[in-house]
C-alpha atoms as a PDB file:
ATOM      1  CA  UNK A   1      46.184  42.354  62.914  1.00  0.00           C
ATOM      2  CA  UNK A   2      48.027  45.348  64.835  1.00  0.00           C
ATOM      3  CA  UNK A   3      51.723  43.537  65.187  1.00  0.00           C
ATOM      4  CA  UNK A   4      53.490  42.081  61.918  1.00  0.00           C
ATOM      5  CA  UNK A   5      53.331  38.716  61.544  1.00  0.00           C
ATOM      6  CA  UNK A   6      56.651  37.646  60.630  1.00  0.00           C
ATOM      7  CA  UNK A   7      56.250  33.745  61.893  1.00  0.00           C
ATOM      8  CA  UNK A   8      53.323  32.631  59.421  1.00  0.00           C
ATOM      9  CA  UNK A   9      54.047  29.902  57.151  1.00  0.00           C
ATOM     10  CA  UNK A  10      52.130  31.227  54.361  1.00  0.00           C
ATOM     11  CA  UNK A  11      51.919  35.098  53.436  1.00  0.00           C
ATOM     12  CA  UNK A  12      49.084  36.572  50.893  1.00  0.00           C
ATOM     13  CA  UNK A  13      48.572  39.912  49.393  1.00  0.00           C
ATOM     14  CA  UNK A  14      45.079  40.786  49.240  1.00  0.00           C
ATOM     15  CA  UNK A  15      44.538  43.547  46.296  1.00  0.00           C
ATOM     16  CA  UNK A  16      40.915  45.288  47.546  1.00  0.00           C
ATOM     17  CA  UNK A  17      38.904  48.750  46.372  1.00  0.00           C
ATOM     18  CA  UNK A  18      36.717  48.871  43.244  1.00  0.00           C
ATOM     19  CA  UNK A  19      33.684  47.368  44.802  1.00  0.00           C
ATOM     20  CA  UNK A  20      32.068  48.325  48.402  1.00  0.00           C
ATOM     21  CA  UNK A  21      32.756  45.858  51.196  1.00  0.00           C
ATOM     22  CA  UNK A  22      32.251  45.515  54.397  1.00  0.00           C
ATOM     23  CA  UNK A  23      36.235  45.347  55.276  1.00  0.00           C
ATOM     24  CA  UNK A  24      35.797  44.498  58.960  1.00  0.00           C
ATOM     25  CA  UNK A  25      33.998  41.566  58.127  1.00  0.00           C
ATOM     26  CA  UNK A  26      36.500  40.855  54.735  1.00  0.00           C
ATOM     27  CA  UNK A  27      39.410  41.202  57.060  1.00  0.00           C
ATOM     28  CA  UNK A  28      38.156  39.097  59.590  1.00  0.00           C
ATOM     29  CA  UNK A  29      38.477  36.178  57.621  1.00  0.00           C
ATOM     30  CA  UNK A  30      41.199  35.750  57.234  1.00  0.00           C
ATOM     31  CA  UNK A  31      42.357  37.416  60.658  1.00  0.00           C
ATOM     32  CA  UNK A  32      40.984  33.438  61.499  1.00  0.00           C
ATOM     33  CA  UNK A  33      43.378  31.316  59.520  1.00  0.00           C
ATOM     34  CA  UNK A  34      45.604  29.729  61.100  1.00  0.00           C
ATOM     35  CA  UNK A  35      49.196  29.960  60.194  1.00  0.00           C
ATOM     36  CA  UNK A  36      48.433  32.892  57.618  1.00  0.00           C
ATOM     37  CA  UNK A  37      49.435  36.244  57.351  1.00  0.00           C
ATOM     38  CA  UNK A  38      48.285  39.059  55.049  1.00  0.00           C
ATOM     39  CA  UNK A  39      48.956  42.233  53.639  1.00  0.00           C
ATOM     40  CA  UNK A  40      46.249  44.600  52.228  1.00  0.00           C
ATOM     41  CA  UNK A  41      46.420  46.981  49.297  1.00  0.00           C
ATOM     42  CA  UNK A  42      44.293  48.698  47.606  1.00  0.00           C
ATOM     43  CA  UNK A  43      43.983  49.633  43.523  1.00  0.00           C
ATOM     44  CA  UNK A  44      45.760  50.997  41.971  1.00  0.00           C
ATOM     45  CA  UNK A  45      48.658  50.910  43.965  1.00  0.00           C
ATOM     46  CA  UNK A  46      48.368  46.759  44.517  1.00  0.00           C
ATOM     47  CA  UNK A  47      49.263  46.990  40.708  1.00  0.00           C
ATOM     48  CA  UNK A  48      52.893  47.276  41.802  1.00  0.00           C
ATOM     49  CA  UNK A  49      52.809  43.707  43.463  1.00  0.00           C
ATOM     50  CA  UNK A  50      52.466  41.968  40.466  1.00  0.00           C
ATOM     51  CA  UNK A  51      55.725  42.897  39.370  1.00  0.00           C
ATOM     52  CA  UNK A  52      57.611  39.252  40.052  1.00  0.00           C
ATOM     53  CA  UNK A  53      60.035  40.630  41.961  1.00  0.00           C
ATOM     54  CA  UNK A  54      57.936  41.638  44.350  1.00  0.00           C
ATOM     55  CA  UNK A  55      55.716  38.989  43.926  1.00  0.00           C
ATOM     56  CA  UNK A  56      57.822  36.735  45.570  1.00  0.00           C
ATOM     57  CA  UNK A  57      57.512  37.891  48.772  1.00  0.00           C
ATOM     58  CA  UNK A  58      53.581  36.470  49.168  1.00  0.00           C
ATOM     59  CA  UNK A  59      52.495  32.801  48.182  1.00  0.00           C
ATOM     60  CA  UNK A  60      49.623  33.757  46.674  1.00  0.00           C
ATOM     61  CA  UNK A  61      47.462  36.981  45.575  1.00  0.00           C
ATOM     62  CA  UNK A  62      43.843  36.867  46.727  1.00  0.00           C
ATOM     63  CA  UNK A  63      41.803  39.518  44.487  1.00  0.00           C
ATOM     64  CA  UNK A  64      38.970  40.945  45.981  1.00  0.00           C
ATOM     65  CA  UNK A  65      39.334  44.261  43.387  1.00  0.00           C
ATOM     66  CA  UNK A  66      37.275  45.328  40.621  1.00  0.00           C
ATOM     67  CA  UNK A  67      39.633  47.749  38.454  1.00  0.00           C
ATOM     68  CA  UNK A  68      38.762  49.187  35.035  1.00  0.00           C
ATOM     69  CA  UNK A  69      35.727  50.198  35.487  1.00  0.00           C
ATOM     70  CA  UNK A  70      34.971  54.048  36.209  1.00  0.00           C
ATOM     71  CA  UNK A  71      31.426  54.533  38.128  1.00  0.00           C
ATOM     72  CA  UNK A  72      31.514  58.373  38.140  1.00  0.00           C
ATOM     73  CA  UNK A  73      29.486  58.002  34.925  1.00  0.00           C
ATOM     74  CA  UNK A  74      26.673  56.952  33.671  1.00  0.00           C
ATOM     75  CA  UNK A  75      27.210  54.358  31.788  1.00  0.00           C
ATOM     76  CA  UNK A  76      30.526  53.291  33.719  1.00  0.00           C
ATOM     77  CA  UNK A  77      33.207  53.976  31.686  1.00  0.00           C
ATOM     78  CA  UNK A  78      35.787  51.399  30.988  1.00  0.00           C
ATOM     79  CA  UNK A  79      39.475  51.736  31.308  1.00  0.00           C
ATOM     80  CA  UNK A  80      42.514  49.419  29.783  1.00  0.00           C
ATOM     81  CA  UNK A  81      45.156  48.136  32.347  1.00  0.00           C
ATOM     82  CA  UNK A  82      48.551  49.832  32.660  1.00  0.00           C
ATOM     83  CA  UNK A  83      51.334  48.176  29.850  1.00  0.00           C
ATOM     84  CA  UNK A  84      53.654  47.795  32.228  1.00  0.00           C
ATOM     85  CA  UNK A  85      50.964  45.922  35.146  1.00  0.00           C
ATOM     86  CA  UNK A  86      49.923  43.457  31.721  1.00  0.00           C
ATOM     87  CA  UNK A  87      52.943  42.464  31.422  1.00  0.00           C
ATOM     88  CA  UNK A  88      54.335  41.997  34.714  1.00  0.00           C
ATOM     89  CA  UNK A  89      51.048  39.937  35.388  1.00  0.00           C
ATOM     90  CA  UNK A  90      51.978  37.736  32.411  1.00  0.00           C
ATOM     91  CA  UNK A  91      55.303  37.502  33.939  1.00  0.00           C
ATOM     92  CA  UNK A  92      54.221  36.271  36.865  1.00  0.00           C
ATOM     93  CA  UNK A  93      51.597  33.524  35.857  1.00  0.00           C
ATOM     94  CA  UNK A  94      54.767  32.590  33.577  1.00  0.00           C
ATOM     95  CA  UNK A  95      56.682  32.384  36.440  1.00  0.00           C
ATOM     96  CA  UNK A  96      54.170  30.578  38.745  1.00  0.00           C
ATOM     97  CA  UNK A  97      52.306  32.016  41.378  1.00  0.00           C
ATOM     98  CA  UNK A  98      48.962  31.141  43.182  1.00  0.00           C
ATOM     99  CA  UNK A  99      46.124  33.354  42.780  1.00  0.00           C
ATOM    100  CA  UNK A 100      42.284  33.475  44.389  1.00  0.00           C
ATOM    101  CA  UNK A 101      39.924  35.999  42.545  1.00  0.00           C
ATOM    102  CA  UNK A 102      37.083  36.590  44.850  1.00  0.00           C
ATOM    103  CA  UNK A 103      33.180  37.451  43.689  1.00  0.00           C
ATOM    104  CA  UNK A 104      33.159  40.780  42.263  1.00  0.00           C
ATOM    105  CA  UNK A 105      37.128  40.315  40.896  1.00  0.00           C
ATOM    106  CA  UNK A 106      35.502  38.412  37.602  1.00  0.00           C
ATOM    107  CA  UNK A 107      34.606  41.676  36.363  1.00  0.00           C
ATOM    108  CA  UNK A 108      37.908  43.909  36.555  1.00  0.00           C
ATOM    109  CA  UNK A 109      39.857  44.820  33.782  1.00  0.00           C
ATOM    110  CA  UNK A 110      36.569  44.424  31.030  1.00  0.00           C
ATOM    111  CA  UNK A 111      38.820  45.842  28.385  1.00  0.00           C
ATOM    112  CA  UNK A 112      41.453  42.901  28.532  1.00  0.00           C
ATOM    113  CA  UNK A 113      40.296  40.086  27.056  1.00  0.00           C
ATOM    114  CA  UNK A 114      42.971  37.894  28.467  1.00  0.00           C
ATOM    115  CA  UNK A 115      42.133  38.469  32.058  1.00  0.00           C
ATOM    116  CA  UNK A 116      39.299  36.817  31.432  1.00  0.00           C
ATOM    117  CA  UNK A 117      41.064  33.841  29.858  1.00  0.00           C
ATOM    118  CA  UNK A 118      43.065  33.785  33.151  1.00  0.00           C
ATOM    119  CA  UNK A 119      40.180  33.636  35.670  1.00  0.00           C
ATOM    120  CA  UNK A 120      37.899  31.512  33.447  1.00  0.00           C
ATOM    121  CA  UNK A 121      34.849  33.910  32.729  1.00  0.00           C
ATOM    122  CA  UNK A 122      33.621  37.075  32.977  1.00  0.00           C
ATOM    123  CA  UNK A 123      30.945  39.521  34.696  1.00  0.00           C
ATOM    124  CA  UNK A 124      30.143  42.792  32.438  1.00  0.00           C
ATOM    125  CA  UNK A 125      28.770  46.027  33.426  1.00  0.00           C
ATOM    126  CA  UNK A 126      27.572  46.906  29.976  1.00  0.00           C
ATOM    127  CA  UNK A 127      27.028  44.407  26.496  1.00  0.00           C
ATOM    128  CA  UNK A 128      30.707  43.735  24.815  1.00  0.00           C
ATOM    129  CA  UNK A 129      32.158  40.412  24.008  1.00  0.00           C
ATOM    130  CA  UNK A 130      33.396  37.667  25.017  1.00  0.00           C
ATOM    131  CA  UNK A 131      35.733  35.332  22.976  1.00  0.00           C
ATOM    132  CA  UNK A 132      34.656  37.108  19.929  1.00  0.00           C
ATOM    133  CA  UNK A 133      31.090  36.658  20.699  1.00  0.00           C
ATOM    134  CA  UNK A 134      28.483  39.027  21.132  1.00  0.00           C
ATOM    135  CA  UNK A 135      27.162  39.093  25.002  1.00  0.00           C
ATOM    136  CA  UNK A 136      24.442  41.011  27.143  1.00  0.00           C
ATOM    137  CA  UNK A 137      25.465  42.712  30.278  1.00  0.00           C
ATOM    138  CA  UNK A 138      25.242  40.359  33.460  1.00  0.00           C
ATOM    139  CA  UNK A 139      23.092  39.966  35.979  1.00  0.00           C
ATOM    140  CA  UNK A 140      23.168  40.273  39.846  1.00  0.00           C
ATOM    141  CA  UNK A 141      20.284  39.404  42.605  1.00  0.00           C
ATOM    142  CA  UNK A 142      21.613  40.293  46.455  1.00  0.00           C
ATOM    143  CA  UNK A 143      20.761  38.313  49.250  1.00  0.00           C
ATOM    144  CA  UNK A 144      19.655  34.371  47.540  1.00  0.00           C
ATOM    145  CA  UNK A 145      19.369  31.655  49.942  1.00  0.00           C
ATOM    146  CA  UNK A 146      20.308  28.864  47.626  1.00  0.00           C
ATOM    147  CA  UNK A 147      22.289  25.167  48.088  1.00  0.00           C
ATOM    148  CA  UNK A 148      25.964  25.094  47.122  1.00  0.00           C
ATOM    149  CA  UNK A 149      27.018  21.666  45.466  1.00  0.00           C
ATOM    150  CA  UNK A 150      30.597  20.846  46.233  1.00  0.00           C
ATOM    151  CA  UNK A 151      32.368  19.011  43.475  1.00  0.00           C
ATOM    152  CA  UNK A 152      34.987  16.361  45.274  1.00  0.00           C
ATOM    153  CA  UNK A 153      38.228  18.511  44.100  1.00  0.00           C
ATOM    154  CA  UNK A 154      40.441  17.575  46.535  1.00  0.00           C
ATOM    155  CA  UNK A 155      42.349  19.180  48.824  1.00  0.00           C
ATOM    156  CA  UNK A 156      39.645  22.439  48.246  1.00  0.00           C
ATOM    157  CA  UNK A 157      36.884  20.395  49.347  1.00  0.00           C
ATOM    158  CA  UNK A 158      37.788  18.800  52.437  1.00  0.00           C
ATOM    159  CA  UNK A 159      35.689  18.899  55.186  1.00  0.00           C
ATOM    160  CA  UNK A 160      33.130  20.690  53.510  1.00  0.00           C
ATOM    161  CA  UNK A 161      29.918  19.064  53.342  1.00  0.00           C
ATOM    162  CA  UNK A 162      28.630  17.883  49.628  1.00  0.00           C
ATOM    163  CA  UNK A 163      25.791  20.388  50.003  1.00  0.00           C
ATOM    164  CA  UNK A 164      24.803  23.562  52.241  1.00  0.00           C
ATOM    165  CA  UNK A 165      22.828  26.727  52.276  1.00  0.00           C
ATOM    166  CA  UNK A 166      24.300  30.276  52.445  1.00  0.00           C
ATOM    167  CA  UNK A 167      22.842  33.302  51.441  1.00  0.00           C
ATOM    168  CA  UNK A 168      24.327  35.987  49.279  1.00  0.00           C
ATOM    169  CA  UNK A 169      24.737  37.566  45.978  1.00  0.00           C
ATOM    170  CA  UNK A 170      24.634  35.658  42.652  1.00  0.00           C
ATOM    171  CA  UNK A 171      25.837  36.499  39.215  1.00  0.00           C
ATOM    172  CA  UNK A 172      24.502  35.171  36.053  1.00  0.00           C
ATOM    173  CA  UNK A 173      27.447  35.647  33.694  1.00  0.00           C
ATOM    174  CA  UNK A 174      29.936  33.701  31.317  1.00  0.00           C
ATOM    175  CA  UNK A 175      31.790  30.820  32.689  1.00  0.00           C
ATOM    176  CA  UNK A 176      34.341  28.939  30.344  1.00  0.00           C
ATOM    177  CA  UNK A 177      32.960  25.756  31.687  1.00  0.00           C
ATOM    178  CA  UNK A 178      34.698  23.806  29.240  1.00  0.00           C
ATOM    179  CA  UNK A 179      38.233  25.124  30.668  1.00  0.00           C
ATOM    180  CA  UNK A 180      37.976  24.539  34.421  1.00  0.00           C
ATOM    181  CA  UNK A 181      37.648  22.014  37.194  1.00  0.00           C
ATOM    182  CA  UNK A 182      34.565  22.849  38.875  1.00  0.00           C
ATOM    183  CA  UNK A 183      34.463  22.747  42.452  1.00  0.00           C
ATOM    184  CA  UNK A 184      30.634  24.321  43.576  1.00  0.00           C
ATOM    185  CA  UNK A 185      27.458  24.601  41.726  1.00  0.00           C
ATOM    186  CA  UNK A 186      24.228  26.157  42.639  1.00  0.00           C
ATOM    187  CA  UNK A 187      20.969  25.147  42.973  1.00  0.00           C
ATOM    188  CA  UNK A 188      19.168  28.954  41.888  1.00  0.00           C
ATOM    189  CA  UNK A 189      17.787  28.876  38.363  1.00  0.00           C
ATOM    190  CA  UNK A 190      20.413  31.159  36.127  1.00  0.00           C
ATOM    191  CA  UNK A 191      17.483  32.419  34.459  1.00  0.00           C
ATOM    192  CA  UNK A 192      17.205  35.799  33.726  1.00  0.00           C
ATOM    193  CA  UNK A 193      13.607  36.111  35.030  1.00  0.00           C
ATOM    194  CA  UNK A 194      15.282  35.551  38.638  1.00  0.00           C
ATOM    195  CA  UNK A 195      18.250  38.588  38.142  1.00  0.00           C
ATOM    196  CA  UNK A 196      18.805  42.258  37.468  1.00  0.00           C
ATOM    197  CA  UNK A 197      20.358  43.735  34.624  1.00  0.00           C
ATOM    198  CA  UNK A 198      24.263  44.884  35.785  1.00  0.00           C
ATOM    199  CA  UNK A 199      23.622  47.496  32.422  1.00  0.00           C
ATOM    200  CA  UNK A 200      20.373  48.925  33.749  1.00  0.00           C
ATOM    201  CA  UNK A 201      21.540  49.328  36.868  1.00  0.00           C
ATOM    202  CA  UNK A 202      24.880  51.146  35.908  1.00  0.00           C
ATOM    203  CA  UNK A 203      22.338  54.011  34.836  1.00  0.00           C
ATOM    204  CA  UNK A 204      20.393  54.308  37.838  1.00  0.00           C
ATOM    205  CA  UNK A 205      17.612  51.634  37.067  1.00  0.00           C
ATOM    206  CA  UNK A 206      18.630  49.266  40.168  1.00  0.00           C
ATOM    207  CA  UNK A 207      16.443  45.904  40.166  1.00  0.00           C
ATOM    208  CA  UNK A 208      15.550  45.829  36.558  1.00  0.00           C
ATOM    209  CA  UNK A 209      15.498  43.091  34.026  1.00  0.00           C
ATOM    210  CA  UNK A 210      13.456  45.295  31.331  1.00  0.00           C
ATOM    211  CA  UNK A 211      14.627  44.630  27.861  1.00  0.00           C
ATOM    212  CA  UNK A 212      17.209  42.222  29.112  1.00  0.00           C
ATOM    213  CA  UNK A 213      16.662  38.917  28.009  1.00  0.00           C
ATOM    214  CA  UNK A 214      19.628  37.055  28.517  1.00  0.00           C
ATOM    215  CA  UNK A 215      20.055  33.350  27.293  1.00  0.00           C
ATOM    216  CA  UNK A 216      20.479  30.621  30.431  1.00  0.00           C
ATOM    217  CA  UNK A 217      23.738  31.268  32.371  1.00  0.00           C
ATOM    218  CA  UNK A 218      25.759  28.963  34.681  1.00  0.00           C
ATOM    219  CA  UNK A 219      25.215  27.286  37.656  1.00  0.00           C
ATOM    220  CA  UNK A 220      29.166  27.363  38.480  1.00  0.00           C
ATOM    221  CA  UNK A 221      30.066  29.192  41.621  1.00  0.00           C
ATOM    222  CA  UNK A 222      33.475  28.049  41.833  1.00  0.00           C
ATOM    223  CA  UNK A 223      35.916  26.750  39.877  1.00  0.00           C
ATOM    224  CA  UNK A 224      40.494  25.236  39.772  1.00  0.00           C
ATOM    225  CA  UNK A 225      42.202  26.281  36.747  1.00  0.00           C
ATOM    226  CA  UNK A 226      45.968  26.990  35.546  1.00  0.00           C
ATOM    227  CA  UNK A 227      46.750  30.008  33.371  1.00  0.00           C
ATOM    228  CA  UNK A 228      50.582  29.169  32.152  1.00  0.00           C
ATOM    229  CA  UNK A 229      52.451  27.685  35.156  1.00  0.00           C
ATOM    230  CA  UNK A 230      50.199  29.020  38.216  1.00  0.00           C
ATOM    231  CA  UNK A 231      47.471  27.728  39.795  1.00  0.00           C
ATOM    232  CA  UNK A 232      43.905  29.411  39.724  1.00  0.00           C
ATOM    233  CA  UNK A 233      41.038  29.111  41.656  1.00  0.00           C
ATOM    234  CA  UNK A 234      37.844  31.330  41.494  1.00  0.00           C
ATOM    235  CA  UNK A 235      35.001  31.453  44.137  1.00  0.00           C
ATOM    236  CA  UNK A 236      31.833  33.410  43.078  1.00  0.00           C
ATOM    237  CA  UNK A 237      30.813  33.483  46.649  1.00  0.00           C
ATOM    238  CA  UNK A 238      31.342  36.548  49.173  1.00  0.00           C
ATOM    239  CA  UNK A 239      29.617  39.549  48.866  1.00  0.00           C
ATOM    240  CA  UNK A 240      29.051  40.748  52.187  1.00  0.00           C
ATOM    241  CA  UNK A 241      28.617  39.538  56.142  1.00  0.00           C
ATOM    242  CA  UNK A 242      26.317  36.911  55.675  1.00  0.00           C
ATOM    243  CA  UNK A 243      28.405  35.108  53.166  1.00  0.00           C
ATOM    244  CA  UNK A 244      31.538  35.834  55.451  1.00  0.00           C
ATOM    245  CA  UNK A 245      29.703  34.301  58.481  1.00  0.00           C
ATOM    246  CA  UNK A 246      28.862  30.756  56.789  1.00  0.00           C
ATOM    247  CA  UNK A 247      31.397  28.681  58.305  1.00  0.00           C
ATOM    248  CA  UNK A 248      31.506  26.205  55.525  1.00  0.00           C
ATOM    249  CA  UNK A 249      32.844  29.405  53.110  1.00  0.00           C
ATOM    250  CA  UNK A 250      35.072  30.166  55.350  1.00  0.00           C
ATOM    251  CA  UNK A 251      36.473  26.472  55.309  1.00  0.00           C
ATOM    252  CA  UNK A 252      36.454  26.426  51.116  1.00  0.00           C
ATOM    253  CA  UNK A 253      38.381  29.363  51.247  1.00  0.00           C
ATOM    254  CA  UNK A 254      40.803  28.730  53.942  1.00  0.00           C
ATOM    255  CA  UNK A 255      41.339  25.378  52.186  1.00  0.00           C
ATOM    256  CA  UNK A 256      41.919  27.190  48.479  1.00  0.00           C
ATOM    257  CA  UNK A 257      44.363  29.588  50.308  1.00  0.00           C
ATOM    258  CA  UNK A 258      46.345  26.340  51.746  1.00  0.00           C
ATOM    259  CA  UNK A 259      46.421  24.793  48.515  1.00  0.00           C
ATOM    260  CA  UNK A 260      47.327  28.041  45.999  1.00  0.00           C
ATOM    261  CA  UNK A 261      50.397  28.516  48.633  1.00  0.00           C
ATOM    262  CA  UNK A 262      51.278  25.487  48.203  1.00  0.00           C
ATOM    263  CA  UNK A 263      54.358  23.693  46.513  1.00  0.00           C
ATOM    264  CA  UNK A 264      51.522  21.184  45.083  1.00  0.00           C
ATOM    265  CA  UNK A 265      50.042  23.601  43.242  1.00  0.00           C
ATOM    266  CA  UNK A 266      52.495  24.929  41.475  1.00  0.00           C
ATOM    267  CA  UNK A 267      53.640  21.599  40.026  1.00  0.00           C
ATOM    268  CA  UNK A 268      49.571  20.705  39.281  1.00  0.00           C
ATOM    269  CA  UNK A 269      49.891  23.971  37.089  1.00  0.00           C
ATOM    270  CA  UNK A 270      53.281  23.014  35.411  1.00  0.00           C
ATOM    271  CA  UNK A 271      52.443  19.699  34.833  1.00  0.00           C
ATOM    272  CA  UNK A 272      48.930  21.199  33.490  1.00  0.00           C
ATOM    273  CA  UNK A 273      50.546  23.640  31.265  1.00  0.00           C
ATOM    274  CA  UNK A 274      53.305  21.208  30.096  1.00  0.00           C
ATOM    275  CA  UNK A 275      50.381  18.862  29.142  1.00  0.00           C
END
């Protein structure tokens, strides 16, 4: 949007760079909602935004970042989060604020264990662990045409159907199953027969699963959570044009913007973290 919106009834931050994107396409989504307004920065200056003071001035942060991870080496090399952006993070989930991580988002920050506490899994770029377990890198596979299964979680799922194809990239990686409400599941075996190692690939082997045999992964795609007193929703989907272009992911996620920004949400959360 060339003017500034200053009439839209709910305002995001969208924290971007980490990852390639098609950004006209990104944008364009949410150029479409109505009654929203948005303001983009990138990493590592978005950092800044989760300090709650400034904060405030958004209803929700949409993540569509991958930070901590360093891809001018071979393997990537992994970095901790700033002190001062932990903490102010902290703050704000303390606080209450909505927040959408995005696809690729799931794997920022691979040194902090807690972030992936507050998203509800994890993608990684090379073998580490997870909840004091042992884990294998991830996997990827581009371009799937698969079925989405929409779990009634209302408001999120209204007027999108129960099922629907789209086409795009999946992950097989760790999902806290146990700690979220799920809201879309997948109908693509999480195999690892059917994906490509995320470690083989960080040193030049693209499209390889050799000596990767990870156990079964998850058929979540999308899931509500609270982390403290904010709401939390994460939606695997979106990697590029032809997941932007499938009208009924552009209806989840205008509905999970609605719903993060909304007063609703933040007393689900309290009442949540309370219980």
């Amino acid at each position: 949007m060339s003017v500034i919106d200053y009439q839209s009834q709910t305002r995001l931050l969208l924290s971007v760079k980490g990852h390639p994107y098609d950004r006209d396409a990104f944008f364009d989504l949410f150029e479409g909602m109505p009654a929203v307004s948005y303001t983009t920065v990138e990493q590592p200056a978005s950092q800044a935004f989760f300090a709650p003071e400034l904060a405030k001035q958004y209803q929700l942060h949409v993540l569509y970042d991958m930070p901590g991870l360093d891809f001018s080496s071979q393997p990537p090399g992994l970095m901790d989060p700033p002190a001062h952006f932990k903490q102010n993070f902290l703050d704000l989930l303390e606080e209450g604020h909505g927040f959408l991580f995005l696809h690729h988002a799931i794997a920022s920050w691979p040194t902090w264990s807690e972030y992936a506490e507050i998203v509800g899994g994890r993608f990684l770029y090379r073998p580490g662990n997870v909840r004091g377990n042992p884990c294998l890198d991830s996997g990827y596979r581009h371009d799937v045409t698969y079925t989405a299964k929409v779990q009634p979680w209302l408001p999120i799922t209204q007027g999108v159907p129960e099922c629907f194809s789209i086409t795009d990239e999946l992950y097989l990686y760790e999902v806290f199953e146990a700690d979220v409400e799920p809201l879309v599941r997948g109908d693509y075996p999480p195999h690892w027969q059917h994906f490509y190692s995320a470690a083989n690939a960080g040193v030049g082997q693209m499209y390889s699963n050799d000596n990767w045999l990870h156990p079964r992964g998850s058929e979540l795609l999308g899931w509500v959570k609270h982390y403290k007193n904010s709401p939390i929703v994460y939606l695997q989907m979106g990697d590029g044009s032809s997941a932007y272009g499938n009208p009924h992911y552009q209806r989840l996620l205008y509905n999970a913007v609605s719903w993060l920004a909304s007063d609703a949400a933040l007393d689900w959360a309290r009442n949540r973290n309370l219980g």
